[in-house]
N, C-alpha and C. Protein backbone atom coordinates (compact mmCIF):
# COMPACT_ATOMS: atom_id res chain seq x y z
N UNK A 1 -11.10 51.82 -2.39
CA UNK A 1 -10.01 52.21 -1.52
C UNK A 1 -8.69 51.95 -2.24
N UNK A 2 -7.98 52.66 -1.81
CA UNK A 2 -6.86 52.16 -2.20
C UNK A 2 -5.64 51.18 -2.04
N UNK A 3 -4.46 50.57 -2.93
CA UNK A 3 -3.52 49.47 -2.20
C UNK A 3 -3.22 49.84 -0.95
N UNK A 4 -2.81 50.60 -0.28
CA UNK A 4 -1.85 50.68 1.08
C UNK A 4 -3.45 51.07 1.86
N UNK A 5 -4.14 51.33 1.89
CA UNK A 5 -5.20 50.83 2.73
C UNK A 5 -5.57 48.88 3.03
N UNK A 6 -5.87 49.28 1.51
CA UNK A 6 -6.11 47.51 1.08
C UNK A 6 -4.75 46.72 2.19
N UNK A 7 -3.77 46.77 1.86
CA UNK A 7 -2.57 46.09 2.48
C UNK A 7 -2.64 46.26 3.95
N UNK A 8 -3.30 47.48 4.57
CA UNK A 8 -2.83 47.41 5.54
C UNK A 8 -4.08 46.42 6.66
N UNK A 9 -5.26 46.46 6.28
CA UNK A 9 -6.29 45.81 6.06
C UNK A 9 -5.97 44.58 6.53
N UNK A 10 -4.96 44.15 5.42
CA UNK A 10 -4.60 42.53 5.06
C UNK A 10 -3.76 42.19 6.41
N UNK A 11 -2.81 43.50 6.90
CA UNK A 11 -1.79 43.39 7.71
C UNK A 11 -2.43 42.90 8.98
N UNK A 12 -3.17 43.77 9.36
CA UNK A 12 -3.83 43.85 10.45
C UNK A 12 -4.69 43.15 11.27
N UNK A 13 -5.45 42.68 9.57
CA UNK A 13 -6.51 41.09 9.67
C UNK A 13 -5.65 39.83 10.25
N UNK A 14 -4.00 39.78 9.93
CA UNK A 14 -3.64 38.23 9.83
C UNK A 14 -2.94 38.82 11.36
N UNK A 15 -2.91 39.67 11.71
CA UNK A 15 -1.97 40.11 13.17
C UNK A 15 -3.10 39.85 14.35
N UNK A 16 -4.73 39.97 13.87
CA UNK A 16 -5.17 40.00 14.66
C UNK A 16 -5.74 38.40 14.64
N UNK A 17 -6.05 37.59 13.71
CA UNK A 17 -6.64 36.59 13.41
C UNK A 17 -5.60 35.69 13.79
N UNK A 18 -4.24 35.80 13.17
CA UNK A 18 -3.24 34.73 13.44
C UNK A 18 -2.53 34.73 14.88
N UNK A 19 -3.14 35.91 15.82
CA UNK A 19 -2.00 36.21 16.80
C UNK A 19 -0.67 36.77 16.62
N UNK A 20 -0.19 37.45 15.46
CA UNK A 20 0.94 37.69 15.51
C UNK A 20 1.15 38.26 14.06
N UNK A 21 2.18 39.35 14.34
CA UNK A 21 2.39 40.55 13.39
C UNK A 21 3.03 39.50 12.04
N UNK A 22 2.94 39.75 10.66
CA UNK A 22 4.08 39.98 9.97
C UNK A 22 5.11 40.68 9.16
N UNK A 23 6.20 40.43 9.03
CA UNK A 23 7.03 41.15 8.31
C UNK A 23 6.97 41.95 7.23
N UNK A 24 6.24 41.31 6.69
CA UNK A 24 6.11 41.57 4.88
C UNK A 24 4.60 41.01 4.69
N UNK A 25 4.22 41.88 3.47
CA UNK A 25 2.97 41.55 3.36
C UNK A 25 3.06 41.66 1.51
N UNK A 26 2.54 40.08 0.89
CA UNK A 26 2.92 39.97 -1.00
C UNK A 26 1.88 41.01 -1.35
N UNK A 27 1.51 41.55 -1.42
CA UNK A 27 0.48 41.73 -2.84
C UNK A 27 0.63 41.79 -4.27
N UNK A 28 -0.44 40.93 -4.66
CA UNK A 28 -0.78 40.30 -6.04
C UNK A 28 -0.80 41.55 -6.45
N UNK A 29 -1.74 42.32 -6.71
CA UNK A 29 -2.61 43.68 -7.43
C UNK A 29 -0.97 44.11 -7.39
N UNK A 30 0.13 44.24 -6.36
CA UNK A 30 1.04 45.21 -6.61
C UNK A 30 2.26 44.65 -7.48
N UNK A 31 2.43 43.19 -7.06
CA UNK A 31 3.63 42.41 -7.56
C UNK A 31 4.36 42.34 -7.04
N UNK A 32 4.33 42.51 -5.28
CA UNK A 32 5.77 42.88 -4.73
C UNK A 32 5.47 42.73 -3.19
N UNK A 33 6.45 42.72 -2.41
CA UNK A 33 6.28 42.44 -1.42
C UNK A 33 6.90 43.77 -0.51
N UNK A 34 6.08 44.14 0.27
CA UNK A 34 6.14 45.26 1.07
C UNK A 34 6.39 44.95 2.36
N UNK A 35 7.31 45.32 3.14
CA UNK A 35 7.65 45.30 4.33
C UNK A 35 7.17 46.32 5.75
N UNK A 36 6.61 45.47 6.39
CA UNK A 36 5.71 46.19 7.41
C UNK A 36 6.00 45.74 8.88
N UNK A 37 6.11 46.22 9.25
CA UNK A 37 6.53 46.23 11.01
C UNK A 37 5.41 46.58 11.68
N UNK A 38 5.32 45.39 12.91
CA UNK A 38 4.71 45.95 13.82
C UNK A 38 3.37 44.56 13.54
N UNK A 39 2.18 45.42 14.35
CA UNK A 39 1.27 44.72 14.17
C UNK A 39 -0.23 45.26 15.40
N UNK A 40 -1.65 44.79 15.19
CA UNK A 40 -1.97 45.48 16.36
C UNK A 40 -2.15 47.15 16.66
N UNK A 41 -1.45 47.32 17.80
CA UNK A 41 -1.55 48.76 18.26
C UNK A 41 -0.77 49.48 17.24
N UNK A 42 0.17 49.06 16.88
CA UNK A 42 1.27 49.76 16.25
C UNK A 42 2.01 49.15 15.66
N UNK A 43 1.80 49.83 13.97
CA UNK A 43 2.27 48.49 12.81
C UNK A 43 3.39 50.21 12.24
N UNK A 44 4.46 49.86 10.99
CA UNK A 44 4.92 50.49 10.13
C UNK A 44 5.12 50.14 8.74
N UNK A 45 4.29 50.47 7.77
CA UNK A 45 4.14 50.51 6.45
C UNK A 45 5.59 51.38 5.93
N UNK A 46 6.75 50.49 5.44
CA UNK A 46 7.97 50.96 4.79
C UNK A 46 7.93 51.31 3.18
N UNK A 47 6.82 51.17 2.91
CA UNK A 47 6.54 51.30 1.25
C UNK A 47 5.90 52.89 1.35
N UNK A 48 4.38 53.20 2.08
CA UNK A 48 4.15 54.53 2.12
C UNK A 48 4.86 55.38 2.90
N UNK A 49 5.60 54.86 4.20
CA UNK A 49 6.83 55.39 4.77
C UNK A 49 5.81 56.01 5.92
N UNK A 50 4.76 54.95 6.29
CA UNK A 50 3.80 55.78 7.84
C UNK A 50 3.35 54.74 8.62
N UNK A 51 3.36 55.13 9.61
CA UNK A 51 2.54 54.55 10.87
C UNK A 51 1.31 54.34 10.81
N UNK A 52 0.70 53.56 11.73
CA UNK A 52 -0.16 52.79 11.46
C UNK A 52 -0.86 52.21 13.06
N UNK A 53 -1.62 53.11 13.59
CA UNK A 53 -1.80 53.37 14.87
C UNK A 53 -3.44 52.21 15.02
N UNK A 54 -3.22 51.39 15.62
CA UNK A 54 -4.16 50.17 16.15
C UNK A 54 -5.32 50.17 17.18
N UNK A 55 -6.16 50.03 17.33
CA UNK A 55 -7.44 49.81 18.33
C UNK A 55 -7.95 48.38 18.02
N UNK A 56 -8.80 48.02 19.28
CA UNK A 56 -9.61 46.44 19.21
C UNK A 56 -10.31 46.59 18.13
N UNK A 57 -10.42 48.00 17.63
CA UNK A 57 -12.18 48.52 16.89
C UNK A 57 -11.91 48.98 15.11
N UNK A 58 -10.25 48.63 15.08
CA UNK A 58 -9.77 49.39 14.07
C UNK A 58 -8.34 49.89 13.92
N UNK A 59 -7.78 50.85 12.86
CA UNK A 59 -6.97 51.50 13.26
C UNK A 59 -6.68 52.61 12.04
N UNK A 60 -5.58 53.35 12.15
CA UNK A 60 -5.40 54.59 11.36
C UNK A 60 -3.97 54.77 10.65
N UNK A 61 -4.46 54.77 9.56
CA UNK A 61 -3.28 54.64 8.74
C UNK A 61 -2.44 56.45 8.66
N UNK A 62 -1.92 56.93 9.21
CA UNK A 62 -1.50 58.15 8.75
C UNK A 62 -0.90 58.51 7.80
N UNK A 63 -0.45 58.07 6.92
CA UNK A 63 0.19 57.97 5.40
C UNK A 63 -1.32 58.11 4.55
N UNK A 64 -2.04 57.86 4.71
CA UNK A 64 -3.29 57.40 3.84
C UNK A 64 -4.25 58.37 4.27
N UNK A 65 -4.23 59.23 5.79
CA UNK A 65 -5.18 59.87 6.76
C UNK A 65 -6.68 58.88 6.24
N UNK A 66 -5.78 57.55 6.75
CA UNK A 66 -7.44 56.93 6.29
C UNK A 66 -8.05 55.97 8.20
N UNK A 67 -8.97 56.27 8.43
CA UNK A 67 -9.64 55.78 9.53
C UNK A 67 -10.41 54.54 9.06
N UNK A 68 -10.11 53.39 9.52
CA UNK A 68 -10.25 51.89 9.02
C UNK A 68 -11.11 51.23 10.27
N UNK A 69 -12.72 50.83 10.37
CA UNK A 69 -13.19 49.61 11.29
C UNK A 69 -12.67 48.78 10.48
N UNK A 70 -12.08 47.44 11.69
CA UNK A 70 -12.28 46.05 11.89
C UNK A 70 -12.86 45.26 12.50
N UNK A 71 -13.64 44.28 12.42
CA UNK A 71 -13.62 43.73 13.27
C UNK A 71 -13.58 42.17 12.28
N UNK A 72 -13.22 41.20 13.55
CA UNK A 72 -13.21 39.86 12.92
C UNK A 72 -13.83 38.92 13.78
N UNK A 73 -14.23 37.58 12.87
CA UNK A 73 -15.12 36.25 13.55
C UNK A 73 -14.11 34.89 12.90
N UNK A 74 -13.60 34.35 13.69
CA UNK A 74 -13.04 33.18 13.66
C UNK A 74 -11.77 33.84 12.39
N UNK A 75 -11.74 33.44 11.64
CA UNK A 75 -10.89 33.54 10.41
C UNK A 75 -11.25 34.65 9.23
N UNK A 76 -12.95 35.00 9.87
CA UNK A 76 -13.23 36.35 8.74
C UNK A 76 -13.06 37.71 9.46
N UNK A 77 -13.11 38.80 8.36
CA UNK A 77 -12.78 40.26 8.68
C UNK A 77 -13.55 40.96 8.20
N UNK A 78 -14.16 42.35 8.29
CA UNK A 78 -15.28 42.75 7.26
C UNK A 78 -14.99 44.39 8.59
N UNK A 79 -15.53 45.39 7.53
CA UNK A 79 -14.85 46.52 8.40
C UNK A 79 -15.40 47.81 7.55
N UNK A 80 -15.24 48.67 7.55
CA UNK A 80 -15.06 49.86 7.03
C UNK A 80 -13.94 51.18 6.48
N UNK A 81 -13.69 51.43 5.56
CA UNK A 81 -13.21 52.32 5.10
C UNK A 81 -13.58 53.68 4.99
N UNK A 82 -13.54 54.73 6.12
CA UNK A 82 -14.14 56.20 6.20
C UNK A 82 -13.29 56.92 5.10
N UNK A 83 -12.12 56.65 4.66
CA UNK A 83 -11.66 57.44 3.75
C UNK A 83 -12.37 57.27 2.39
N UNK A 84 -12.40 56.28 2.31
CA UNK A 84 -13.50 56.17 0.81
C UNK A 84 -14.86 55.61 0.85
N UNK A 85 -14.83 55.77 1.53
CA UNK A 85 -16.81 55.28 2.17
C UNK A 85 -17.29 53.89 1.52
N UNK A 86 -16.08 53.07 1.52
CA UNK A 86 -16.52 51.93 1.23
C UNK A 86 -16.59 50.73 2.66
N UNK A 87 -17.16 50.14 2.32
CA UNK A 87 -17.06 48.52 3.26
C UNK A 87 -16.38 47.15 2.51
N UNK A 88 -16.03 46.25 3.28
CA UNK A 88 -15.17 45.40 2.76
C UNK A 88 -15.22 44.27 3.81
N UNK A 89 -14.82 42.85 3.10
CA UNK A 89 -14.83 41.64 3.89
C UNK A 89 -13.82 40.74 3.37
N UNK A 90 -13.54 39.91 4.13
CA UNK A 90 -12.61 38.85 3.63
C UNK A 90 -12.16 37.41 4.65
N UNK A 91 -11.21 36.82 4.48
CA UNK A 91 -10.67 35.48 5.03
C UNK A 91 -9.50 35.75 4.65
N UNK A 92 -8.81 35.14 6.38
CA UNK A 92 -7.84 34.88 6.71
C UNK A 92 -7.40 33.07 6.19
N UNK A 93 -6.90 32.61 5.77
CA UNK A 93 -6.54 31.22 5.76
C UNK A 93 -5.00 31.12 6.10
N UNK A 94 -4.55 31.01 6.74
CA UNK A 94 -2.74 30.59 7.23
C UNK A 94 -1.94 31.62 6.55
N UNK A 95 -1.46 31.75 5.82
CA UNK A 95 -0.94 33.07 5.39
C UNK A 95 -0.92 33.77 3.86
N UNK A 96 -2.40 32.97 4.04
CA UNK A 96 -3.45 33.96 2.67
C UNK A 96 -4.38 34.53 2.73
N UNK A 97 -4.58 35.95 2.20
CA UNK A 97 -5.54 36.60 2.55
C UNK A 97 -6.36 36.93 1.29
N UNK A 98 -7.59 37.08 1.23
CA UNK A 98 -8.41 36.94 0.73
C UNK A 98 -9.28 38.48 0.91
N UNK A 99 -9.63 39.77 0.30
CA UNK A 99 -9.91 40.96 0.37
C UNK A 99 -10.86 41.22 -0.48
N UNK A 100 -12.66 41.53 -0.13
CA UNK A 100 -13.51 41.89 -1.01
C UNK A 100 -13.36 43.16 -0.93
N UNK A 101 -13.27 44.34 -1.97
CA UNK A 101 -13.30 45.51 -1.70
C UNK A 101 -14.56 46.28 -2.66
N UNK A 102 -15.71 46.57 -1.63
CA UNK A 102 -17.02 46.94 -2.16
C UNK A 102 -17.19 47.97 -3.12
N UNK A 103 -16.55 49.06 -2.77
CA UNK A 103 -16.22 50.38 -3.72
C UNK A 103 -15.32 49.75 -5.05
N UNK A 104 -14.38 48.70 -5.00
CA UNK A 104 -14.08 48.18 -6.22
C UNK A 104 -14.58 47.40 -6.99
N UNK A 105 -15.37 46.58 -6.00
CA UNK A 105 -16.64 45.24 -6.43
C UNK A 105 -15.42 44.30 -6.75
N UNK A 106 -14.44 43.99 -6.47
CA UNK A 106 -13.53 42.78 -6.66
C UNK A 106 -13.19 42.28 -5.28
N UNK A 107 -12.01 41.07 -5.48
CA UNK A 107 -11.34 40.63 -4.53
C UNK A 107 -9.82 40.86 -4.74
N UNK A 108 -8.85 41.21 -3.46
CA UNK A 108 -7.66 40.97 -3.60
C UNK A 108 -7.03 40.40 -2.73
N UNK A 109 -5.72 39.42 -3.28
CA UNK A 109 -5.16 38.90 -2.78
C UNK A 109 -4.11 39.35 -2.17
N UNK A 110 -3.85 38.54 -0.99
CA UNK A 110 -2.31 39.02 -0.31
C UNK A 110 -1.54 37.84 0.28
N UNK A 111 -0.21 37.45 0.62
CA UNK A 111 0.86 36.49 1.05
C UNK A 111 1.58 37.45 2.12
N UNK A 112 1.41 36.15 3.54
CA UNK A 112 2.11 37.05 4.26
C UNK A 112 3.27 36.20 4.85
């Protein structure tokens, strides 16, 4: 999959795990910190310049036309990617995120 999937992933995991949206989201892989609004039902990715429409079950990146499952258990996340037919898992820890991405066979990091 790609970063702004990957990121939004990350966004979404710590909005739903931590209770609460954040601002900005670091990524390592990118070097930079991207600013994102919102959280939940309705987040905004200012780097791909799209919305980012939320369900209990998931949500949809329209910048990406990528359709994303989530779901999470205590502090982990693990979900699906229909745009690239991959699956993926990870951990939340306080405001580090932790991203296996199966179609890449790595992990990435994120600071939120």
């Amino acid at each position: 999959m790609n970063e702004a999937v990957r990121r939004a992933i990350g966004h979404q995991a710590v909005a739903k795990i931590n209770g609460r949206p954040s601002g900005a989201i670091y990524s390592y892989e990118a070097g930079k910190y991207i600013h994102m609004s919102g959280g939940g039902s309705s987040a905004y990715d200012y780097d791909a310049s799209a919305h980012i429409s939320g369900s209990s079950s998931g949500f949809y990146h329209y910048g990406e036309s990528a359709h994303v499952s989530l779901s999470t258990n205590g502090k982990s996340f693990q979900g699906y990617d229909y745009s690239s037919s991959h699956h993926f898992s990870g951990t939340v820890n306080g405001n580090s995120v932790q991203l296996y991405d199966y179609g890449e066979g790595r992990y990435f990091n994120y600071s939120v």
